[in-house]
Protein backbone atom coordinates (compact mmCIF):
# COMPACT_ATOMS: atom_id res chain seq x y z
CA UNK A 1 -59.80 -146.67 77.68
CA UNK A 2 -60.89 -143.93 75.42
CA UNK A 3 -57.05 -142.20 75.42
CA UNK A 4 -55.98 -145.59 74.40
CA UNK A 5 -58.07 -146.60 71.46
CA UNK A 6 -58.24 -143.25 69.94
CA UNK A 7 -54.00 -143.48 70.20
CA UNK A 8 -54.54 -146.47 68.51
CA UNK A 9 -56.53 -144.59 65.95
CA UNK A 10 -53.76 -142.28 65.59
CA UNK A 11 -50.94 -144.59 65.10
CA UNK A 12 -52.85 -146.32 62.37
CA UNK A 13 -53.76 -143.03 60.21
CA UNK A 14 -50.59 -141.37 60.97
CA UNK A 15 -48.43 -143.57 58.95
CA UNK A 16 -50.82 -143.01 56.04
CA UNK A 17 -50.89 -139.01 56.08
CA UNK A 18 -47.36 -138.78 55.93
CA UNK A 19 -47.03 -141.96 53.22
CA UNK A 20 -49.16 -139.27 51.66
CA UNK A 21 -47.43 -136.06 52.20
CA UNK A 22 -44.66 -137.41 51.04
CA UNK A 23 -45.75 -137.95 48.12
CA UNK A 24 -47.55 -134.77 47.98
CA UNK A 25 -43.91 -133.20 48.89
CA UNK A 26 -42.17 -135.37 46.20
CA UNK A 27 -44.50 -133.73 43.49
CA UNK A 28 -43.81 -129.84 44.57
CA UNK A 29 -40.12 -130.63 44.86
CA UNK A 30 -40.40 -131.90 41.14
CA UNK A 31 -38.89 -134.76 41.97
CA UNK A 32 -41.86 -137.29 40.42
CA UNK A 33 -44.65 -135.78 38.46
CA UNK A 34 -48.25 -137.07 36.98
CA UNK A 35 -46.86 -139.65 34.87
CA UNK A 36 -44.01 -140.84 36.84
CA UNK A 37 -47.34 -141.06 39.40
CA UNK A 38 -48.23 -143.25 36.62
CA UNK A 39 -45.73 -145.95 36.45
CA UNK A 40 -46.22 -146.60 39.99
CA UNK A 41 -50.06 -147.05 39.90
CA UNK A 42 -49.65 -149.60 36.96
CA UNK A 43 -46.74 -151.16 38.90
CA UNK A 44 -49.43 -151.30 41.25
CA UNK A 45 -52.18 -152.45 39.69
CA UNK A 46 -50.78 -155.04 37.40
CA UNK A 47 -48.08 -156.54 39.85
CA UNK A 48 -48.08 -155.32 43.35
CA UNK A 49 -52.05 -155.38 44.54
CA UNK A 50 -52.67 -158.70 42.99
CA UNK A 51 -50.06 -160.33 44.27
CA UNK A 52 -51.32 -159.07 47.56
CA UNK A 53 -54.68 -160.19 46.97
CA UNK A 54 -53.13 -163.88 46.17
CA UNK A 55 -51.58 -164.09 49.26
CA UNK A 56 -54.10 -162.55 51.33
CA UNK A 57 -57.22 -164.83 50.38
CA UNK A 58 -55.74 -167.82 50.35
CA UNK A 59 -54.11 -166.90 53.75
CA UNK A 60 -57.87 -167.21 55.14
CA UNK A 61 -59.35 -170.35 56.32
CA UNK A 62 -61.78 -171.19 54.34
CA UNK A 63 -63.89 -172.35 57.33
CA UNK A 64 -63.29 -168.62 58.50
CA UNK A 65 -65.00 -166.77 56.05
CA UNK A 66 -67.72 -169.27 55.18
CA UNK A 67 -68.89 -169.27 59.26
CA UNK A 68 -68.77 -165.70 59.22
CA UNK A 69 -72.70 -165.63 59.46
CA UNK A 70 -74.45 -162.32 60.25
CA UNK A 71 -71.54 -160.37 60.29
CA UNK A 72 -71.03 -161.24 56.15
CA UNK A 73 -74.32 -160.43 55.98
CA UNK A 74 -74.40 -157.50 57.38
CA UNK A 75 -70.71 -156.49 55.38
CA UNK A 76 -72.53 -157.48 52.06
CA UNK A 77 -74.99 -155.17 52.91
CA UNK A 78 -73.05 -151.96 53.66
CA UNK A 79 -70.47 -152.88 50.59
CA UNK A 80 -72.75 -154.35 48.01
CA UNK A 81 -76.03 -154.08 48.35
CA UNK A 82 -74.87 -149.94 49.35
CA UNK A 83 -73.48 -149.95 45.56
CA UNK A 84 -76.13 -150.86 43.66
CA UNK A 85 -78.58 -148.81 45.38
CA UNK A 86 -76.42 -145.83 45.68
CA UNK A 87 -75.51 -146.13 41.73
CA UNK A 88 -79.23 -146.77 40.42
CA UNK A 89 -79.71 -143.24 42.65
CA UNK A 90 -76.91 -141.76 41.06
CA UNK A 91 -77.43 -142.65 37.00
CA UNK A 92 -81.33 -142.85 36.80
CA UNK A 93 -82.65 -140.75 39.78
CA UNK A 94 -80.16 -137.40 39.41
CA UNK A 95 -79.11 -138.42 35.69
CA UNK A 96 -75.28 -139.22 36.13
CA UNK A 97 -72.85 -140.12 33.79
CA UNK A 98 -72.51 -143.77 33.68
CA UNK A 99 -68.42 -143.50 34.60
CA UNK A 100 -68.68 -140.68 37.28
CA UNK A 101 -71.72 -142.64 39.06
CA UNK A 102 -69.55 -145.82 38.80
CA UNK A 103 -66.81 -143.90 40.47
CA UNK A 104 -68.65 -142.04 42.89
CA UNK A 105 -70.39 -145.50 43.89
CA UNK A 106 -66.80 -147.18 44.60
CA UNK A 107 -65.80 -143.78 46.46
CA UNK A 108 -68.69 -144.12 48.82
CA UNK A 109 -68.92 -148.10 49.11
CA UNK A 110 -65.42 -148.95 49.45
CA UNK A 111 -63.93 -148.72 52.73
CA UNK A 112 -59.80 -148.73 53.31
CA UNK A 113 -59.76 -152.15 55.00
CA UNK A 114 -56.56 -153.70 53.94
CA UNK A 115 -54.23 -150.73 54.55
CA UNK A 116 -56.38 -148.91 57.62
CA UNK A 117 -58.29 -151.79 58.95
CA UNK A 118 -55.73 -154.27 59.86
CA UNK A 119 -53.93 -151.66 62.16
CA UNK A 120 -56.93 -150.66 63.82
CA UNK A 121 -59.25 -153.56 63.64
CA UNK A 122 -56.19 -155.78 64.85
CA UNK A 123 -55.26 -153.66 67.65
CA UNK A 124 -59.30 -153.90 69.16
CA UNK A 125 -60.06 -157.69 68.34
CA UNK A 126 -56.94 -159.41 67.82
CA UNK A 127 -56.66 -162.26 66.11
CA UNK A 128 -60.72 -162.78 65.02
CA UNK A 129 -60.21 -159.25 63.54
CA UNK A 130 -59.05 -161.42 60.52
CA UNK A 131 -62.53 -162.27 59.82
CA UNK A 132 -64.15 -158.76 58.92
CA UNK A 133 -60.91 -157.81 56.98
CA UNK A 134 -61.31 -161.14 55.27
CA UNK A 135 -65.17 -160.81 54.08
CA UNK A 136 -64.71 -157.09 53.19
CA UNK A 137 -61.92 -157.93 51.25
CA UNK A 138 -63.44 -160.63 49.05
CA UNK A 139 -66.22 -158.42 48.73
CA UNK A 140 -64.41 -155.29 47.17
CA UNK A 141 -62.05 -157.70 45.26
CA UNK A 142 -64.81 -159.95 44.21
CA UNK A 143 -67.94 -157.50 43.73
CA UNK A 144 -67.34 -153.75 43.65
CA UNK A 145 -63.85 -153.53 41.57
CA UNK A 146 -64.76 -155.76 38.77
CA UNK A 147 -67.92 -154.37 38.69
CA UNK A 148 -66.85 -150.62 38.82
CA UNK A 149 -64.15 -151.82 36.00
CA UNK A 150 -66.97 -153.09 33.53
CA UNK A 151 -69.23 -149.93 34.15
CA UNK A 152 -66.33 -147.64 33.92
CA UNK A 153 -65.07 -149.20 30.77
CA UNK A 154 -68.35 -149.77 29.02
CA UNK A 155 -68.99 -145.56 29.66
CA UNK A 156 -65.87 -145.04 28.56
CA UNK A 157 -66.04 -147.01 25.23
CA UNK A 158 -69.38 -145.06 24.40
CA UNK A 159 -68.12 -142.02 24.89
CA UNK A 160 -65.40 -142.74 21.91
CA UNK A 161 -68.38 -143.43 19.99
CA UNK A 162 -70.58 -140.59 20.68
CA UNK A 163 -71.71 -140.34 17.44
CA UNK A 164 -73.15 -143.96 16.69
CA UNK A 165 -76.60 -144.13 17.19
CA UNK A 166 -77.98 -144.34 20.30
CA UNK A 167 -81.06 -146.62 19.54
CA UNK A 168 -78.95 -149.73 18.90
CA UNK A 169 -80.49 -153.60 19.65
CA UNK A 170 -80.70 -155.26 22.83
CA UNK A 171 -78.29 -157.61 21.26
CA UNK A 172 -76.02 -155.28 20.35
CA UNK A 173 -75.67 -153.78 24.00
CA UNK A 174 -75.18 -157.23 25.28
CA UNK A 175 -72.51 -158.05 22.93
CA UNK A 176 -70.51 -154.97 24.02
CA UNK A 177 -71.12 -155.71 28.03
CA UNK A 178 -69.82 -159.38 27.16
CA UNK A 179 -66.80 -157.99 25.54
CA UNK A 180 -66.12 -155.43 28.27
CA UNK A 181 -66.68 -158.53 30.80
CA UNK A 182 -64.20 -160.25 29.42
CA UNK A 183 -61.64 -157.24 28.98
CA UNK A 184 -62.22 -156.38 32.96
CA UNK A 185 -62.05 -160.65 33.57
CA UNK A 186 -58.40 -160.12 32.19
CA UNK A 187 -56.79 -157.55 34.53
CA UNK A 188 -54.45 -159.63 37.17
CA UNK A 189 -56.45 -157.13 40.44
CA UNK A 190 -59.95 -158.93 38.76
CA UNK A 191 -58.94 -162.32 37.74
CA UNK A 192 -56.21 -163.04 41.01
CA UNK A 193 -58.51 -162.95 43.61
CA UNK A 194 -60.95 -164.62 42.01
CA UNK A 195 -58.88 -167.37 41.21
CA UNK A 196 -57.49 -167.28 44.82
CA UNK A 197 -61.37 -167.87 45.91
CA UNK A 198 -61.66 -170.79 43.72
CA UNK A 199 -58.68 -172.68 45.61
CA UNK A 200 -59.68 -171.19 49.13
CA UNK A 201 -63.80 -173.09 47.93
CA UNK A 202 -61.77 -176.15 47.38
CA UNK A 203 -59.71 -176.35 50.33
CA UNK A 204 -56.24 -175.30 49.51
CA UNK A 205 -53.73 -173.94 52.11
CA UNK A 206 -51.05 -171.62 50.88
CA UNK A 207 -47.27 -172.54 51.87
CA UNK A 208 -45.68 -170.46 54.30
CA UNK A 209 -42.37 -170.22 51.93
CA UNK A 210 -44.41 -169.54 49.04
CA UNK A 211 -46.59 -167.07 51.03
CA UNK A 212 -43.47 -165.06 51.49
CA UNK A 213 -42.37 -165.19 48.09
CA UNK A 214 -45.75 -163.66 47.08
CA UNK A 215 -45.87 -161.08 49.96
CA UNK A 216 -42.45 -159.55 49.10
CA UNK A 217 -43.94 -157.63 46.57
CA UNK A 218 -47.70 -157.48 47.57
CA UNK A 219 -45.92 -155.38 51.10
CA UNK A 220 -45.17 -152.50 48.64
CA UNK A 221 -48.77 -152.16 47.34
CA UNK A 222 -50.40 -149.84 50.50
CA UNK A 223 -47.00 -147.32 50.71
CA UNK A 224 -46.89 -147.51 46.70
CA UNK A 225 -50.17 -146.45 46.52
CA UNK A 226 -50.18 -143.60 49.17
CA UNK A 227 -47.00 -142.27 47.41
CA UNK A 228 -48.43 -142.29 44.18
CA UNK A 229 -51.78 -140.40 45.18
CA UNK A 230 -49.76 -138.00 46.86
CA UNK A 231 -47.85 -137.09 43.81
CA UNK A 232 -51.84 -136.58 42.34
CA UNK A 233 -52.72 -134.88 45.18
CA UNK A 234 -49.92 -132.06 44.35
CA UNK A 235 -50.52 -132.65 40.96
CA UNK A 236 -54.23 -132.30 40.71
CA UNK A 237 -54.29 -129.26 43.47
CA UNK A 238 -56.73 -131.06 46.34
CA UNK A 239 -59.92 -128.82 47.19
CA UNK A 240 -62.95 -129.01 49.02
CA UNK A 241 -66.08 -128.76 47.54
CA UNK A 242 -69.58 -129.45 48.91
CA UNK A 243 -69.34 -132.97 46.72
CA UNK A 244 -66.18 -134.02 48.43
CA UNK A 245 -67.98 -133.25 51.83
CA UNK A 246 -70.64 -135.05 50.85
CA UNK A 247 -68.55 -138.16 49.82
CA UNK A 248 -66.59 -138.18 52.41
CA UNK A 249 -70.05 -137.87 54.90
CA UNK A 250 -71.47 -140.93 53.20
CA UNK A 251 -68.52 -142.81 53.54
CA UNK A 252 -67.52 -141.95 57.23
CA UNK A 253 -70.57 -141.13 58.69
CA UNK A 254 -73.58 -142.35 57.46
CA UNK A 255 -73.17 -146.34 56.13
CA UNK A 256 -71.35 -147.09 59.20
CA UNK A 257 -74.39 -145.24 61.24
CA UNK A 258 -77.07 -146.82 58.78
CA UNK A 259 -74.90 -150.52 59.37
CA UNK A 260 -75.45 -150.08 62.96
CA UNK A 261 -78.85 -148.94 63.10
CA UNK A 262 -79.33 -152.65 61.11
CA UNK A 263 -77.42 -154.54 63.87
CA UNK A 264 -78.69 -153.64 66.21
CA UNK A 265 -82.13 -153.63 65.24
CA UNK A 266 -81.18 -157.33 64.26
CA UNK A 267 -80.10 -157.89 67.90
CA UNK A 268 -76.84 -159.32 66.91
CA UNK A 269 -74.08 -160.03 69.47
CA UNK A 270 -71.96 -156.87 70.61
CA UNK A 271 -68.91 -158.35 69.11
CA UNK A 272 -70.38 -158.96 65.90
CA UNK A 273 -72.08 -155.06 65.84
CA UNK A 274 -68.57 -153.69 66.73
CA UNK A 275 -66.12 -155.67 64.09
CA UNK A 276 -69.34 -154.93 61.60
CA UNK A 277 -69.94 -150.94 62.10
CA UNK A 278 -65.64 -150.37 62.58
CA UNK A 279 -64.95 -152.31 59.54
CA UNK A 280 -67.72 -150.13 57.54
CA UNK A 281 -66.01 -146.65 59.60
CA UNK A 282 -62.76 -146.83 57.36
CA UNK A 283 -62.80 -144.08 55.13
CA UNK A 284 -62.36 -144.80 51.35
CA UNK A 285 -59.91 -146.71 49.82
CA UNK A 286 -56.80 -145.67 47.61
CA UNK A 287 -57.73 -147.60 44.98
CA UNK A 288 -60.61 -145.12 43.78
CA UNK A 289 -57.59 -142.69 43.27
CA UNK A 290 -56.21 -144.82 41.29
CA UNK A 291 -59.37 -145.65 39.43
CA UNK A 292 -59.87 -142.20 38.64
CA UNK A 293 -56.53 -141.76 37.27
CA UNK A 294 -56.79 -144.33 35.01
CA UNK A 295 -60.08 -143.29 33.95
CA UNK A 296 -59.22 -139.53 33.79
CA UNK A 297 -62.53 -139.34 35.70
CA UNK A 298 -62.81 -136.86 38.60
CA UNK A 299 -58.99 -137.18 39.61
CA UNK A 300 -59.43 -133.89 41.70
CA UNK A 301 -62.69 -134.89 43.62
CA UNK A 302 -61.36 -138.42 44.35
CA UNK A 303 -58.00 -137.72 45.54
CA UNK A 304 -59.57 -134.59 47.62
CA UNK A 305 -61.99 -137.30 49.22
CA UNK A 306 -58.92 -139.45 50.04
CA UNK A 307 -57.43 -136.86 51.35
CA UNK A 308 -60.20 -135.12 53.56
CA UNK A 309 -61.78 -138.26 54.35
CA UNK A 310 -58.73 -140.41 55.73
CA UNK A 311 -57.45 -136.45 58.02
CA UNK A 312 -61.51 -136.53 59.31
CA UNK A 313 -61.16 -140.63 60.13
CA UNK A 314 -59.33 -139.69 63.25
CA UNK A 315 -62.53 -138.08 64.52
CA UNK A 316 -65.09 -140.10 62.66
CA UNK A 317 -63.44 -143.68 63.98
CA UNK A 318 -63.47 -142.77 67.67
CA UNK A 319 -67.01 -141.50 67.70
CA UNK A 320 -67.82 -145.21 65.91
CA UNK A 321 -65.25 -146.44 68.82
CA UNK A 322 -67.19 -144.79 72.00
CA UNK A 323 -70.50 -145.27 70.00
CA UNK A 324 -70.06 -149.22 69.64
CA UNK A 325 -68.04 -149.92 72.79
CA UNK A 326 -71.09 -148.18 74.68
C-alpha cells in the first residue's frame, strides 16, 4: 500500500520537475530568455489561467461545494485565515515590506492544487476528490490572489512615490486602496472566477461543447507555467537560503501538520481529515513565480521555493500519506 501511493506521488511530481527542467534547459541553451519567459507568463495570466478558471468553477456542482461542510472550513482555515495571520506577523511584528510580506504570504498559503492535486488527490479519492480541489480553488482564486494583487500593487504604487509625504488623510489612503481595488477587479485571473462563482450561486451548468472550447486553451496553463519558471529558474540562478528553507517548511510541513492537529482535535471523519491535511500538503503554487516576476519582487527566493519545495514534496506528501492513512 505504501509502494503504491508514494508511486503515485511520484508519477504526479515527476511530470512537473521535468516540465521544469525543461525549461530550466531551454534558458542555458539560449533558446528562450527572461523576457521571452515573459510573453508566456502574460499569455498566461491574461488568457490561458482564466480561461481555466472559467471552465473549472463552473464545472463544479454548485450543491458540491456549498455541502462541503467541515472540510471548507477547515480549507478556509489553512488558506485564508493562514494569510492574514501569517501577513499581520510578517509587516507589523518583524517590519516587512508591504510587497515582500504580500508575496511571502501567497508563497506560504497557497498550495499547488490545480496542477499537483488533481493527480494525486484523484488517484487516492476518486471522484469526491473533486470537492477539496474545488473549495481550495475558489479560495485562492477568490481570496488570496486578488488580495495579494491589491497589496502588491498598492506597495508598489508607494514606492514610485517615495517622496510624498507619508502623513497623508485617512481619506486619502482609502481613495488609493479603492483605485487599486478596482485596477486588481480588472485583471481576467481576478474578475473570471469571480464571475464564474456568480453563475455557479445561481445555478448555471456549463455545456459540455462549450466546456471544451474553453478548456483548449485553459490545458496549456499548468505546462506553460512550469516552462516559463524554468526559463526564471536558469535565469535567476536558483539557491538555497535559510528563507527558502523556511518557506518551503511552512508550506510543506507545518500548515498541513497544524491543519491536522485541528481535525482531529475537531473529531472529524477520517475521510474528511485525509482530503483536508493532503490538499493543504501540496507544496506552493506556480503562480507566486509568476507573481514575483511581475512584481520584480524576490524572483530568486520564489522560484528557489518552487523549486526546492515541489523536489522535497515527494518526501513531505508520503509522510502526510502514512501519517493520515494511519
Amino acid at each position: 500500500m505504501t509502494t503504491a501511493l508514494l508511486l503515485t506521488i511520484i508519477e504526479a511530481i515527476l511530470p512537473i520537475l521535468v516540465t521544469l527542467g525543461l525549461g530550466y534547459l531551454a534558458a542555458w541553451r539560449r533558446d528562450f530568455d527572461s523576457h521571452q519567459a515573459g510573453v508566456l507568463i502574460r499569455l498566461v495570466m491574461l488568457y490561458a489561467l482564466p480561461l481555466a478558471l472559467l471552465a473549472s468553477i463552473l464545472s463544479t456542482p454548485r450543491e458540491r461545494v456549498l455541502s462541503a461542510g467541515p472540510l471548507a472550513v477547515l480549507i478556509l482555515i489553512a488558506m485564508l485565515g493562514a494569510y492574514i495571520i501569517i501577513f499581520s506577523t510578517l509587516r507589523w511584528g518583524f517590519r516587512i515590506k508591504q510587497g515582500e510580506a504580500a508575496l511571502i504570504t501567497m508563497t506560504i498559503t497557497g498550495p499547488s492544487v490545480p496542477f499537483i492535486g488533481i493527480p494525486v488527490l484523484g488517484q487516492l479519492f476518486g471522484p469526491i476528490s473533486a470537492v477539496p480541489i474545488s473549495v481550495a480553488a475558489l479560495i485562492m482564486n477568490l481570496c488570496q490572489l486578488p488580495l495579494t494583487l491589491i497589496l502588491m500593487s498598492h506597495a508598489q504604487q508607494r514606492g514610485q512615490h517615495i517622496h510624498k509625504d507619508t502623513t497623508s488623510s485617512w481619506h486619502t489612503t482609502m481613495r488609493e486602496l479603492s483605485g487599486h481595488l478596482l485596477h486588481s477587479c480588472k485583471e481576467p485571473v481576478v474578475w473570471a472566477p469571480l464571475f464564474a462563482f456568480i453563475l455557479v450561486l445561481c445555478g448555471f451548468q456549463l455545456p459540455a461543447s462549450l466546456k471544451g472550447s474553453l478548456q483548449l486553451l485553459g490545458h496549456a496553463t499548468g505546462g506553460t507555467a512550469l516552462f516559463a519558471s524554468g526559463v526564471v529558474l536558469c535565469a535567476r540562478q536558483v539557491r538555497f537560503s535559510p528563507a527558502v528553507g523556511l518557506m518551503v517548511l511552512a508550506r510543506n510541513v507545518v500548515i498541513p501538520l497544524t491543519i491536522y492537529a485541528i481535525a482531529y482535535t475537531w473529531r472529524v471523519p477520517s475521510l474528511t481529515l485525509q482530503e483536508t491535511v493532503l490538499t493543504m500538503a501540496m507544496p506552493s503554487a506556480t503562480m507566486n513565480v509568476i507573481l514575483a516576476i511581475r512584481y520584480h519582487t524576490m524572483e530568486r527566493e520564489i522560484a528557489s521555493v518552487l523549486f526546492f519545495g515541489t523536489a522535497s514534496a515527494i518526501f513531505t506528501l508520503a509522510f502526510f500519506i502514512w501519517l493520515t492513512h494511519s
